[in-house]
PDB file of N, CA and C in Angstrom:
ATOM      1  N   UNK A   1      51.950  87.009 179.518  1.00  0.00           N
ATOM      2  CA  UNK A   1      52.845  86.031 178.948  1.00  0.00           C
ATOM      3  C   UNK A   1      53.867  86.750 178.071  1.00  0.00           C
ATOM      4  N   UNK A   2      55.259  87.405 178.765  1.00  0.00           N
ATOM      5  CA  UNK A   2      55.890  87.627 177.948  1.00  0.00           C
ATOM      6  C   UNK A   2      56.949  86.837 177.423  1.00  0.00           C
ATOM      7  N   UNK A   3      57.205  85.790 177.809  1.00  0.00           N
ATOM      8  CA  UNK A   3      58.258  84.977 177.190  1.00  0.00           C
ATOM      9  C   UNK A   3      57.637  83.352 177.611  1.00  0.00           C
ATOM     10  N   UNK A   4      57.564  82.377 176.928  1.00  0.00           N
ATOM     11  CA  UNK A   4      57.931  81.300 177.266  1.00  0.00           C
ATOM     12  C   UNK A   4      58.656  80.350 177.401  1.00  0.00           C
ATOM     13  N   UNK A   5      58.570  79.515 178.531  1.00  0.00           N
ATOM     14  CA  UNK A   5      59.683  78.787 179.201  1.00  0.00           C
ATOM     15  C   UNK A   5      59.609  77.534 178.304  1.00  0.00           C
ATOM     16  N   UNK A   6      60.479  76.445 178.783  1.00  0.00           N
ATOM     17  CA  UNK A   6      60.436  75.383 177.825  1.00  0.00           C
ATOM     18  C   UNK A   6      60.026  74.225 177.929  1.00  0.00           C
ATOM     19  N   UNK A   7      59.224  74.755 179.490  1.00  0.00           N
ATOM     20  CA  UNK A   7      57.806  73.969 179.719  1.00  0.00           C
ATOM     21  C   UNK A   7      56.823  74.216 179.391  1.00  0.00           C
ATOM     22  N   UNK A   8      56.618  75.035 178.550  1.00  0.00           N
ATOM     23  CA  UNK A   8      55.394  75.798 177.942  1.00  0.00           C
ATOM     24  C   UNK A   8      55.182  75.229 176.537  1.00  0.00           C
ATOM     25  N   UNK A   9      56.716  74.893 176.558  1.00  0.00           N
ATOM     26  CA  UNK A   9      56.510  74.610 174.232  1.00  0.00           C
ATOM     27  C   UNK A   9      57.023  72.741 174.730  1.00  0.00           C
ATOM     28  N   UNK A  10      57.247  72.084 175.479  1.00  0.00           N
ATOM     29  CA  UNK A  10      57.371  70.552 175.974  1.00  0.00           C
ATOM     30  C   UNK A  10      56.895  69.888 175.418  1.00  0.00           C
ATOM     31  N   UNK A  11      55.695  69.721 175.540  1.00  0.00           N
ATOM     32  CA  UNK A  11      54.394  68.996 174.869  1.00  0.00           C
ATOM     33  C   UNK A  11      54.381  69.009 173.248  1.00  0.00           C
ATOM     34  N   UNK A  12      54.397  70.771 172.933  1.00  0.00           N
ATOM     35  CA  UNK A  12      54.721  70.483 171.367  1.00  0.00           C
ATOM     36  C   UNK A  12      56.178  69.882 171.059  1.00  0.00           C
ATOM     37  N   UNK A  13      57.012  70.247 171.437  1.00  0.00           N
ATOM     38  CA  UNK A  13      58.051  69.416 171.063  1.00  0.00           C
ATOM     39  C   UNK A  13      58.371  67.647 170.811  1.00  0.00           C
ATOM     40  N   UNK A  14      57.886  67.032 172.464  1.00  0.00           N
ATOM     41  CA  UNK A  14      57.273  65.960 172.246  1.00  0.00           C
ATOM     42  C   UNK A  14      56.734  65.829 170.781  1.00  0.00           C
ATOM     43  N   UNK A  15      55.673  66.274 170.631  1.00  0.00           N
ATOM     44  CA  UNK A  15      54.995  65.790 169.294  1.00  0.00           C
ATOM     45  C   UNK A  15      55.300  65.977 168.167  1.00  0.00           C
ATOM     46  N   UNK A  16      56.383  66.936 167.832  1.00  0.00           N
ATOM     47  CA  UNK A  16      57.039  67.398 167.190  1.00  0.00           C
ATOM     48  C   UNK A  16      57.518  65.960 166.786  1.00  0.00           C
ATOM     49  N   UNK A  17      58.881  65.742 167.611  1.00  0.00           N
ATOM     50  CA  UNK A  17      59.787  64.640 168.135  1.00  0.00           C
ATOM     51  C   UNK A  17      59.085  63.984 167.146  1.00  0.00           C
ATOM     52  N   UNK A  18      57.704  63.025 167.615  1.00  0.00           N
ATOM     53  CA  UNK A  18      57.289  62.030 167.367  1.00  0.00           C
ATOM     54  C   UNK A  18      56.873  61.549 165.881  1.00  0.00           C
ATOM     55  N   UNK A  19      56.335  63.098 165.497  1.00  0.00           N
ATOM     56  CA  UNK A  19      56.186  63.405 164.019  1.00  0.00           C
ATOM     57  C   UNK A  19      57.465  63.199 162.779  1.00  0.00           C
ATOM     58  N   UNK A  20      58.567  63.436 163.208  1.00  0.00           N
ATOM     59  CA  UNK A  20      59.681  63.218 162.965  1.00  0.00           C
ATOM     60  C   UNK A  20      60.566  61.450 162.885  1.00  0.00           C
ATOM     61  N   UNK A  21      60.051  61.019 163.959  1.00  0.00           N
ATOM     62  CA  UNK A  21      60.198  59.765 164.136  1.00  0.00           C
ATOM     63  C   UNK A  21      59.497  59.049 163.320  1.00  0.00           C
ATOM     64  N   UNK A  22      58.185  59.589 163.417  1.00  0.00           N
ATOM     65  CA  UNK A  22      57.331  58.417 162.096  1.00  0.00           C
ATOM     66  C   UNK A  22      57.761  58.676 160.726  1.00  0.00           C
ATOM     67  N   UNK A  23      57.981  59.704 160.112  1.00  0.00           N
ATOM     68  CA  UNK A  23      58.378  60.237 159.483  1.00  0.00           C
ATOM     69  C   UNK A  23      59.588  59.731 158.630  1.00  0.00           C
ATOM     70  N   UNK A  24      60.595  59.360 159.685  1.00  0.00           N
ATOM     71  CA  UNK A  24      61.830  59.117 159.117  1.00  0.00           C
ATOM     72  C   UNK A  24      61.401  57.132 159.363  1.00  0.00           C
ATOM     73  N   UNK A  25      60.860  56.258 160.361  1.00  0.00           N
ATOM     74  CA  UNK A  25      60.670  55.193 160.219  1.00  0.00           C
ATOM     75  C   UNK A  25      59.670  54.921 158.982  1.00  0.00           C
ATOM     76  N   UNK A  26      59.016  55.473 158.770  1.00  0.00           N
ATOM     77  CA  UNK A  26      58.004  55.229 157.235  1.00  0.00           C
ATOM     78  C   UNK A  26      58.842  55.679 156.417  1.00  0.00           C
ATOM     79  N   UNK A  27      59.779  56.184 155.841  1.00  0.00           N
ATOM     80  CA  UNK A  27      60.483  55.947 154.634  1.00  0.00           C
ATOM     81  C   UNK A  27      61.873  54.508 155.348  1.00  0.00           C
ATOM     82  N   UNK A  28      62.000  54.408 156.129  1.00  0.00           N
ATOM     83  CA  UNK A  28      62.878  53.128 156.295  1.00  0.00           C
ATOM     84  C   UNK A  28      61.878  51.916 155.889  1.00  0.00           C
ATOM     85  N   UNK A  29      60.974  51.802 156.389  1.00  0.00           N
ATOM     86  CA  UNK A  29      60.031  50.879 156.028  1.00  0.00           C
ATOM     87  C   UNK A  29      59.984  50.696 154.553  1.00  0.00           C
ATOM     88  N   UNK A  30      59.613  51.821 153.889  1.00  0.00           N
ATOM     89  CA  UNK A  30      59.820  51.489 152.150  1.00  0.00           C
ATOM     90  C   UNK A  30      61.287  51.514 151.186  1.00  0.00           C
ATOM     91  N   UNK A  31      62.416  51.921 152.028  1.00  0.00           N
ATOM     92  CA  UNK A  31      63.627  50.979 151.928  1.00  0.00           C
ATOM     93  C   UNK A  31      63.973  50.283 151.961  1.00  0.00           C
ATOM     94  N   UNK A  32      63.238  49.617 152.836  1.00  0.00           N
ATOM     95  CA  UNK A  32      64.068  48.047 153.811  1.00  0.00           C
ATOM     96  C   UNK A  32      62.883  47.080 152.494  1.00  0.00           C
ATOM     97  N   UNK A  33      61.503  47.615 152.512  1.00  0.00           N
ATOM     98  CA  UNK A  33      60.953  47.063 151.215  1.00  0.00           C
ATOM     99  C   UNK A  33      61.713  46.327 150.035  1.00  0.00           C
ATOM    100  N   UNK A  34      62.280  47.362 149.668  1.00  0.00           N
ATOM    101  CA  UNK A  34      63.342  47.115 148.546  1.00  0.00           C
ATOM    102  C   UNK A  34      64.944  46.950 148.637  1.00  0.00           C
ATOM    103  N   UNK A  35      65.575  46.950 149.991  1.00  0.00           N
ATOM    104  CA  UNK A  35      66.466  46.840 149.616  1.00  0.00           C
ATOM    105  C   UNK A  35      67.016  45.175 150.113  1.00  0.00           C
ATOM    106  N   UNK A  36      66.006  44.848 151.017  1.00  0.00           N
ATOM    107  CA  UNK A  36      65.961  43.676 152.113  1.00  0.00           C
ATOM    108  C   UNK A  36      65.449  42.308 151.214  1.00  0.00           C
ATOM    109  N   UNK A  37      66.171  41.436 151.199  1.00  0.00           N
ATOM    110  CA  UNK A  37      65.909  40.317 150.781  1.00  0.00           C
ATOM    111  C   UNK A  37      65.400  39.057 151.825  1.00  0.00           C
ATOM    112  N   UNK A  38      66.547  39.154 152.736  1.00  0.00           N
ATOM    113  CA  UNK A  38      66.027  38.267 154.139  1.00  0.00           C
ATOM    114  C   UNK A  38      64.600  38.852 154.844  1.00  0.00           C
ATOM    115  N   UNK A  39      63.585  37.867 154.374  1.00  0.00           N
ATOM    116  CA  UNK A  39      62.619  37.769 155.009  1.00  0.00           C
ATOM    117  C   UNK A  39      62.822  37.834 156.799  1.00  0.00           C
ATOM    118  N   UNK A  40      63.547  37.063 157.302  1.00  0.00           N
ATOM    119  CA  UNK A  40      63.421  37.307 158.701  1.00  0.00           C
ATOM    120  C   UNK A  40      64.027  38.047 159.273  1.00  0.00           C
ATOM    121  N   UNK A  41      64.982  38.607 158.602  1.00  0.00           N
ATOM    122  CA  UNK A  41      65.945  39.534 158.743  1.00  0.00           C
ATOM    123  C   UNK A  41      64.783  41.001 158.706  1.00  0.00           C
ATOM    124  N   UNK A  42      64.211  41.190 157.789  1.00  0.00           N
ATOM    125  CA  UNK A  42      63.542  41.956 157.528  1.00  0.00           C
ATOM    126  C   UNK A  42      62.562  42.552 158.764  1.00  0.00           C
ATOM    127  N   UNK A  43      61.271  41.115 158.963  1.00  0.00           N
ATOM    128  CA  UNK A  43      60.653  41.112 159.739  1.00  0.00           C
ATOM    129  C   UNK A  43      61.416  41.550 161.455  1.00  0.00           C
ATOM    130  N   UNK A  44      62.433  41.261 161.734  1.00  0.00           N
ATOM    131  CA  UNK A  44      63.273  41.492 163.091  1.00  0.00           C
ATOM    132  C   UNK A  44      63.123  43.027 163.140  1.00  0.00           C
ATOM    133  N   UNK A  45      63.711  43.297 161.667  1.00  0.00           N
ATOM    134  CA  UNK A  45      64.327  44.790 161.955  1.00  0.00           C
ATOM    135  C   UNK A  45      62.515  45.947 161.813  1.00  0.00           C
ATOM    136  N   UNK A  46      61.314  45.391 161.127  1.00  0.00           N
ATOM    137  CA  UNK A  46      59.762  46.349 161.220  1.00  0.00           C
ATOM    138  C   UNK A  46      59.714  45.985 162.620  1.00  0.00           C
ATOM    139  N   UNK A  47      59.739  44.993 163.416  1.00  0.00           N
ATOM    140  CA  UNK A  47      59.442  44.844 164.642  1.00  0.00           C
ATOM    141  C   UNK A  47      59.918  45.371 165.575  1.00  0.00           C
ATOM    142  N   UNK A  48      61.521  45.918 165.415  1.00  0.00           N
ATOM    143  CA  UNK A  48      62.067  46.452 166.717  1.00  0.00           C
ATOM    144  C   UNK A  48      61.989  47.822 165.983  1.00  0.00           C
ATOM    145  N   UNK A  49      61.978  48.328 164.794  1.00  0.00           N
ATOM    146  CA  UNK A  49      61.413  49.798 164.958  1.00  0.00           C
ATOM    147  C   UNK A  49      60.061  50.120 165.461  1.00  0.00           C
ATOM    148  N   UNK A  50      58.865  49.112 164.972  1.00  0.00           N
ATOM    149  CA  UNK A  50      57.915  49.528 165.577  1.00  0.00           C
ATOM    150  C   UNK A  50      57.698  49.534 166.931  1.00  0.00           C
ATOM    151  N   UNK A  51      59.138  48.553 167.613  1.00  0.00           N
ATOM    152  CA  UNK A  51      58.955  49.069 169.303  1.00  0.00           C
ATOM    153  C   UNK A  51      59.372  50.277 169.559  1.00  0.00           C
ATOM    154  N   UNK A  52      60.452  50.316 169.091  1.00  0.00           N
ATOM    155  CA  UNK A  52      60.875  51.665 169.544  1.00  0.00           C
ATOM    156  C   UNK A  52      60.440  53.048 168.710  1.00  0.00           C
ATOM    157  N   UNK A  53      59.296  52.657 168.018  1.00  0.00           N
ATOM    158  CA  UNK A  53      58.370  53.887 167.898  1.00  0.00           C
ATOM    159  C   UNK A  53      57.522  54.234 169.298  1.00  0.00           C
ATOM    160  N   UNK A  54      56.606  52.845 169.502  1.00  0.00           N
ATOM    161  CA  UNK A  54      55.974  53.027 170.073  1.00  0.00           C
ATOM    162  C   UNK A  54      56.389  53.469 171.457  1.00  0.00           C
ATOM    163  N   UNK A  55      58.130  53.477 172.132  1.00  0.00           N
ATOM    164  CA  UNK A  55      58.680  53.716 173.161  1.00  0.00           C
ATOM    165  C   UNK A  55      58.040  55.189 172.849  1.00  0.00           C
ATOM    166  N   UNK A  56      58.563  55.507 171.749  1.00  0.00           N
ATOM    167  CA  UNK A  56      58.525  57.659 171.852  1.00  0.00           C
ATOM    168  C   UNK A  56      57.264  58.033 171.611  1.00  0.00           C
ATOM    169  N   UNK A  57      56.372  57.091 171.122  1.00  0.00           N
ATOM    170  CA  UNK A  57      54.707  57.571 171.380  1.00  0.00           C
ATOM    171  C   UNK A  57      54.511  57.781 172.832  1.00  0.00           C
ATOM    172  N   UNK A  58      55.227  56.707 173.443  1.00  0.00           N
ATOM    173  CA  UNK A  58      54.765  57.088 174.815  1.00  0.00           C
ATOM    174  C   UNK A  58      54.822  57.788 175.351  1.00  0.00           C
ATOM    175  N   UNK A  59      56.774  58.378 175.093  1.00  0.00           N
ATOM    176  CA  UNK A  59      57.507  59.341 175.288  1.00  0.00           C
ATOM    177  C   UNK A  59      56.618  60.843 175.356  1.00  0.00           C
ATOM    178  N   UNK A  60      56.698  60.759 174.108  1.00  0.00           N
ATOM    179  CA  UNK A  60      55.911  62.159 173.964  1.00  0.00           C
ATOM    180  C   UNK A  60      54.605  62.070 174.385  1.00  0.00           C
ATOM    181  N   UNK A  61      53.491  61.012 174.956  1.00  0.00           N
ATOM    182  CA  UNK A  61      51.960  60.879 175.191  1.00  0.00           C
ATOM    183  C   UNK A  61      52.110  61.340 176.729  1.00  0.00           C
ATOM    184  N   UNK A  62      53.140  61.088 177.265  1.00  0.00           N
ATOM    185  CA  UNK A  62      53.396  60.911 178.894  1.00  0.00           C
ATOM    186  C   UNK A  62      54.040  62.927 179.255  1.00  0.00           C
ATOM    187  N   UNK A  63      54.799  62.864 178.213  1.00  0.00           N
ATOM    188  CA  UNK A  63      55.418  64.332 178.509  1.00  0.00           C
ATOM    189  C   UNK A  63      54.631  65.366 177.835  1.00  0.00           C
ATOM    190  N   UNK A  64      53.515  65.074 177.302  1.00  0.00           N
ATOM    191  CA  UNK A  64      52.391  65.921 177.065  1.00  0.00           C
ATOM    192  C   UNK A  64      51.643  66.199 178.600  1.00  0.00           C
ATOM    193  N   UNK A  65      51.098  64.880 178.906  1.00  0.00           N
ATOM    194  CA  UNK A  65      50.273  65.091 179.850  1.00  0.00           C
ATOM    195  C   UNK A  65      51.090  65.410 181.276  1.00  0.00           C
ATOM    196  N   UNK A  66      52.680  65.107 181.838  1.00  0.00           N
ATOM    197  CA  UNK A  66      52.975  65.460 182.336  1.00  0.00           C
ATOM    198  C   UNK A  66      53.165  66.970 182.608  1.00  0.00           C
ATOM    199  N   UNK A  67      54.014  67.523 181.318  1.00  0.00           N
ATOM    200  CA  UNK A  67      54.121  69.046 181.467  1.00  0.00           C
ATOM    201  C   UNK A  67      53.015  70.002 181.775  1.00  0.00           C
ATOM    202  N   UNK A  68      51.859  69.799 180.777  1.00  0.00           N
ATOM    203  CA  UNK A  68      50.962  70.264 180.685  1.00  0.00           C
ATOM    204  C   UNK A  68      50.357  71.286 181.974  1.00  0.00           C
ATOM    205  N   UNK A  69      50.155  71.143 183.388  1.00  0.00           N
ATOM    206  CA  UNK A  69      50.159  71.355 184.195  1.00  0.00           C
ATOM    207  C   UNK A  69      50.546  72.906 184.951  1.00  0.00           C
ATOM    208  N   UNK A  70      52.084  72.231 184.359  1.00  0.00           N
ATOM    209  CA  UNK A  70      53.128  73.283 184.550  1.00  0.00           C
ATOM    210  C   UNK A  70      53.304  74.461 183.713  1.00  0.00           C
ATOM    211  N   UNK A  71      52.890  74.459 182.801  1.00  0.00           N
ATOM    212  CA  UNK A  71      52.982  75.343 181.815  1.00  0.00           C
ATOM    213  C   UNK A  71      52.155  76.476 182.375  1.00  0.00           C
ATOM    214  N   UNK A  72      52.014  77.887 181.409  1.00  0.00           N
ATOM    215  CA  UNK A  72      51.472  78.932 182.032  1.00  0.00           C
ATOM    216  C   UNK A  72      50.053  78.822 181.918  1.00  0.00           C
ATOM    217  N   UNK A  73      49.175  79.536 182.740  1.00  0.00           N
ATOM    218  CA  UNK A  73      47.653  79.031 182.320  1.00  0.00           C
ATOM    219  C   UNK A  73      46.988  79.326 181.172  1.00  0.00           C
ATOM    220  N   UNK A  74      47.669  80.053 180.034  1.00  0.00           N
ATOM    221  CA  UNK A  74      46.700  80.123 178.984  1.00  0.00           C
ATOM    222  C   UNK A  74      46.859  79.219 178.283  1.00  0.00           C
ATOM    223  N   UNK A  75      48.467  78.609 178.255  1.00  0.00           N
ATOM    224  CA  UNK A  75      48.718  77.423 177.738  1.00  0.00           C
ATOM    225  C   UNK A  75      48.559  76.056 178.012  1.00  0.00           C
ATOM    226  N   UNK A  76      48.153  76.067 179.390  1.00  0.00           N
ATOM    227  CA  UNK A  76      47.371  75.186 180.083  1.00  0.00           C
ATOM    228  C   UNK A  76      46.052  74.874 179.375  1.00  0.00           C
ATOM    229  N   UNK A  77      45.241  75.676 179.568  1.00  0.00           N
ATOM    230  CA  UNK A  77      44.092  75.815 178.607  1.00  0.00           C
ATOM    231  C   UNK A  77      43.901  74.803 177.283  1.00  0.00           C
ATOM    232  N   UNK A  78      45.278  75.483 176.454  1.00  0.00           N
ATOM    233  CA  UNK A  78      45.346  75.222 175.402  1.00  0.00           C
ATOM    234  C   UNK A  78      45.389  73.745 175.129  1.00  0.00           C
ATOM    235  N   UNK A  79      46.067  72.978 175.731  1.00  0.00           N
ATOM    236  CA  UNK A  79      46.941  71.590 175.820  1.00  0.00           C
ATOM    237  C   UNK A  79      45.883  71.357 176.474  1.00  0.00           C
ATOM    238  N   UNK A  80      45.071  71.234 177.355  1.00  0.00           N
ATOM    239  CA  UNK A  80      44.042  70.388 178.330  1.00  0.00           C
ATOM    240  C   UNK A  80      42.814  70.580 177.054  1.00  0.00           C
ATOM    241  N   UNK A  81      42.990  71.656 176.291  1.00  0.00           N
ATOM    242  CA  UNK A  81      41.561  71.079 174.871  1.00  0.00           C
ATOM    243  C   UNK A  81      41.808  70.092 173.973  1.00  0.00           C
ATOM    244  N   UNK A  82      43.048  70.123 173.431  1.00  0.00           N
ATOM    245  CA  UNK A  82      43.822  69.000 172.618  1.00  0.00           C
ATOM    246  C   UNK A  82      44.513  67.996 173.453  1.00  0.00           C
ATOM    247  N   UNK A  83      44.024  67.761 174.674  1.00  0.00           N
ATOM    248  CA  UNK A  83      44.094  66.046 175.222  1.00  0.00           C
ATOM    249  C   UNK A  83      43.765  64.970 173.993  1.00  0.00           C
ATOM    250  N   UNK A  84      42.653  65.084 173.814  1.00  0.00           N
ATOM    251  CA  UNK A  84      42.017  63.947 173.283  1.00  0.00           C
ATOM    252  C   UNK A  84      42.320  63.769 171.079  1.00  0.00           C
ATOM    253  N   UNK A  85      42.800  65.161 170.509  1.00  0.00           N
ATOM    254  CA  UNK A  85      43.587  65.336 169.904  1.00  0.00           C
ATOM    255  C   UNK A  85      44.495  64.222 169.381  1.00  0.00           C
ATOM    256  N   UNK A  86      45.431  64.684 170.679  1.00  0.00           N
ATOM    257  CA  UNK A  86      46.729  64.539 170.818  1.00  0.00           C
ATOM    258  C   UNK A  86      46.288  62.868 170.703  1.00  0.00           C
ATOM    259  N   UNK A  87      46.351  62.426 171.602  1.00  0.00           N
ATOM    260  CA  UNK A  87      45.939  60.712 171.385  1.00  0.00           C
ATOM    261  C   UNK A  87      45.198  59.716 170.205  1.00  0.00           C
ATOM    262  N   UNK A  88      44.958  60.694 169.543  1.00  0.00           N
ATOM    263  CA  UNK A  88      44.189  60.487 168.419  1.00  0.00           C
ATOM    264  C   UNK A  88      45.358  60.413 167.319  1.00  0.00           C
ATOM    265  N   UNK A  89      46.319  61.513 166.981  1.00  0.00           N
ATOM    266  CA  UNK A  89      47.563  61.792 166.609  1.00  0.00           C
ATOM    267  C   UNK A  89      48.998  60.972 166.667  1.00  0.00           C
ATOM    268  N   UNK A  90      48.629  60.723 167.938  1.00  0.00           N
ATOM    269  CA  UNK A  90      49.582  59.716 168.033  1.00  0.00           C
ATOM    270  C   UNK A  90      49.677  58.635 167.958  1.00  0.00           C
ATOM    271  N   UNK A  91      47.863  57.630 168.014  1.00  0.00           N
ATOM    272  CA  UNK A  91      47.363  56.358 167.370  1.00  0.00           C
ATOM    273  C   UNK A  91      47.432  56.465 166.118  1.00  0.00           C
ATOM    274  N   UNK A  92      47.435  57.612 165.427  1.00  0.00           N
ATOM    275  CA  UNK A  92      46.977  57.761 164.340  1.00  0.00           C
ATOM    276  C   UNK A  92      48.279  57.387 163.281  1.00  0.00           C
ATOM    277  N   UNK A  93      49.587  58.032 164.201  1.00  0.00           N
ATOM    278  CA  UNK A  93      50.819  57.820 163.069  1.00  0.00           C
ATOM    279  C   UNK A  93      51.386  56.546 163.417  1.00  0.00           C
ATOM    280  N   UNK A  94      51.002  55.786 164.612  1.00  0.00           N
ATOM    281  CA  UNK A  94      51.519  54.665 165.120  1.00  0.00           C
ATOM    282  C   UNK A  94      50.786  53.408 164.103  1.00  0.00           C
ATOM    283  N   UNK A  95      49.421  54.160 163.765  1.00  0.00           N
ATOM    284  CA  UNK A  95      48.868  52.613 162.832  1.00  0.00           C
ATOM    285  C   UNK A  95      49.497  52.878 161.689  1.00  0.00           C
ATOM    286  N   UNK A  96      50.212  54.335 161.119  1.00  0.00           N
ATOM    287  CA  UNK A  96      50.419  54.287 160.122  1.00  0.00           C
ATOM    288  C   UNK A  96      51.821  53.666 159.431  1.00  0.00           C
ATOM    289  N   UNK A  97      52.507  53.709 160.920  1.00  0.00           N
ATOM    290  CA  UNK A  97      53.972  53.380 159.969  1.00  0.00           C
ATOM    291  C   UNK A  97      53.683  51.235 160.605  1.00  0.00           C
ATOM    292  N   UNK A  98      52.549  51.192 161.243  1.00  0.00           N
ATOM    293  CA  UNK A  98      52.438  49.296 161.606  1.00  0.00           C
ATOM    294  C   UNK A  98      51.663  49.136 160.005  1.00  0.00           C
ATOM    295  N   UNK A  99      51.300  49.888 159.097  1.00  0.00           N
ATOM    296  CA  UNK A  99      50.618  49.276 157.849  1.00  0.00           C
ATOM    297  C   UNK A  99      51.495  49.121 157.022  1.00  0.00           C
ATOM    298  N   UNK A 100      52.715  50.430 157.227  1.00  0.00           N
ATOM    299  CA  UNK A 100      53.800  50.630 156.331  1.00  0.00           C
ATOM    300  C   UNK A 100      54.949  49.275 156.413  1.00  0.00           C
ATOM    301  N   UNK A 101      55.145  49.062 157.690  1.00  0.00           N
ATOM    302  CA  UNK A 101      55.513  48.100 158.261  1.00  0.00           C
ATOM    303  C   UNK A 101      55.160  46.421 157.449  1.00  0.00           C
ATOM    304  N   UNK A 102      53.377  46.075 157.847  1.00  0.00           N
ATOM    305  CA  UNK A 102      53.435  44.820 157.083  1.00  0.00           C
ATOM    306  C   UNK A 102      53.916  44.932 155.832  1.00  0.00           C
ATOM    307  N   UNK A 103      53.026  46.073 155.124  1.00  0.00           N
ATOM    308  CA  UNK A 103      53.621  46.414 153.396  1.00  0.00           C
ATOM    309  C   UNK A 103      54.886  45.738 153.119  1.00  0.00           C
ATOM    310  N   UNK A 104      55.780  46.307 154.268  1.00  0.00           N
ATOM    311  CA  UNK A 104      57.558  46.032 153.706  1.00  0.00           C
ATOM    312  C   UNK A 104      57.574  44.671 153.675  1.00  0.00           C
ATOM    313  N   UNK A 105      57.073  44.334 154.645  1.00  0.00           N
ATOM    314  CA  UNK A 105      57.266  42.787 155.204  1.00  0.00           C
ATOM    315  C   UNK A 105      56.415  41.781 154.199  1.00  0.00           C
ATOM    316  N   UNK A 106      55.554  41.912 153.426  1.00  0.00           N
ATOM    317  CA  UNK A 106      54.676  41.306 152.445  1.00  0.00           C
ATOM    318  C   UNK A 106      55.375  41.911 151.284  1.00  0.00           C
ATOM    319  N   UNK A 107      56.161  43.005 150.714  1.00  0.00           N
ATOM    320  CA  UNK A 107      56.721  43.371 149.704  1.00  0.00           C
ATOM    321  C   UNK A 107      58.014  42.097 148.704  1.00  0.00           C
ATOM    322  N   UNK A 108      58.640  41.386 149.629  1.00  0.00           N
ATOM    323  CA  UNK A 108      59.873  40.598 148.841  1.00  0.00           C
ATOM    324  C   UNK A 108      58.631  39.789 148.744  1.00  0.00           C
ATOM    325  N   UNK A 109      57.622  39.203 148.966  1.00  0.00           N
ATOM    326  CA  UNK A 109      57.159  37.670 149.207  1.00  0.00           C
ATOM    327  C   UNK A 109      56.231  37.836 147.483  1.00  0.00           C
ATOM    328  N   UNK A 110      55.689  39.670 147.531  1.00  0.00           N
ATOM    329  CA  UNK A 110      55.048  39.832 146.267  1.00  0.00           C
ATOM    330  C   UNK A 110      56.130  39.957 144.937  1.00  0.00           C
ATOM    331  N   UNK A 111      57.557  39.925 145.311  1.00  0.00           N
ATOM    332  CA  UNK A 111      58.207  40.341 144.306  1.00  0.00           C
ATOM    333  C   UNK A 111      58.691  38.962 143.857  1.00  0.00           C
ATOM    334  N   UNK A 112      58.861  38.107 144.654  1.00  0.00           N
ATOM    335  CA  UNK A 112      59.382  36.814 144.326  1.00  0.00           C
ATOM    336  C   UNK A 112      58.566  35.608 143.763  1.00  0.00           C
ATOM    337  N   UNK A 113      56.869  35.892 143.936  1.00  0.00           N
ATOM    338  CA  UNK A 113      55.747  34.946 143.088  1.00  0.00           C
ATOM    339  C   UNK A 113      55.490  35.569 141.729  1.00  0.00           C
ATOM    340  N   UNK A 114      56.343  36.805 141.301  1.00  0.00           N
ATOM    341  CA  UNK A 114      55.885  37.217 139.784  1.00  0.00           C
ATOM    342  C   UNK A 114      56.356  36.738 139.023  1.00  0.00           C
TER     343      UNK A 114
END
């Protein structure tokens, strides 16, 4: 393995990607917290980010297991041990920014009964 191709680093990138995505949607979530007054307005806008999180979970869940294959065999190896990982990782940041999510969405309703 003297060089790798950019089917070799795919998969991490993917997850990379995805890490990034939650990342930057969980601090929108605790913006929109505070800066959002319209309740339904609010709720519209946690809902269509959390779709289109979950589009690039897929994104990256699908181009993990797609590339994977292709890649060279030690890195093959590597990626076929962290299957189950990986899915774990990516449920894992997906529940996190849907908690961050209600938070925002229950945040004006706690600021307005004090």
């Amino acid at each position: 393995m003297k060089y790798l191709l950019i089917i070799d680093m795919l998969p991490t990138y993917g997850l990379l990607c995805y890490l990034l995505v939650s990342i930057c949607i969980t601090l929108a979530f605790r913006w929109l917290a505070h800066a959002c007054e319209d309740r339904r307005r609010l709720r519209f806008t946690v809902i269509a980010l959390l779709i289109g999180s979950l589009l690039v979970a897929l994104l990256a869940g699908c181009a993990y297991t797609i590339a994977m294959p292709y890649a060279q065999p030690d890195m093959v190896d590597f990626y076929r041990a962290y299957r189950p990982a990986v899915l774990v990782f990516l449920t894992g940041l997906f529940c996190v920014q849907s908690v961050f999510g209600v938070a925002a969405v229950q945040a004006p309703r706690k600021r307005h009964n004090v």
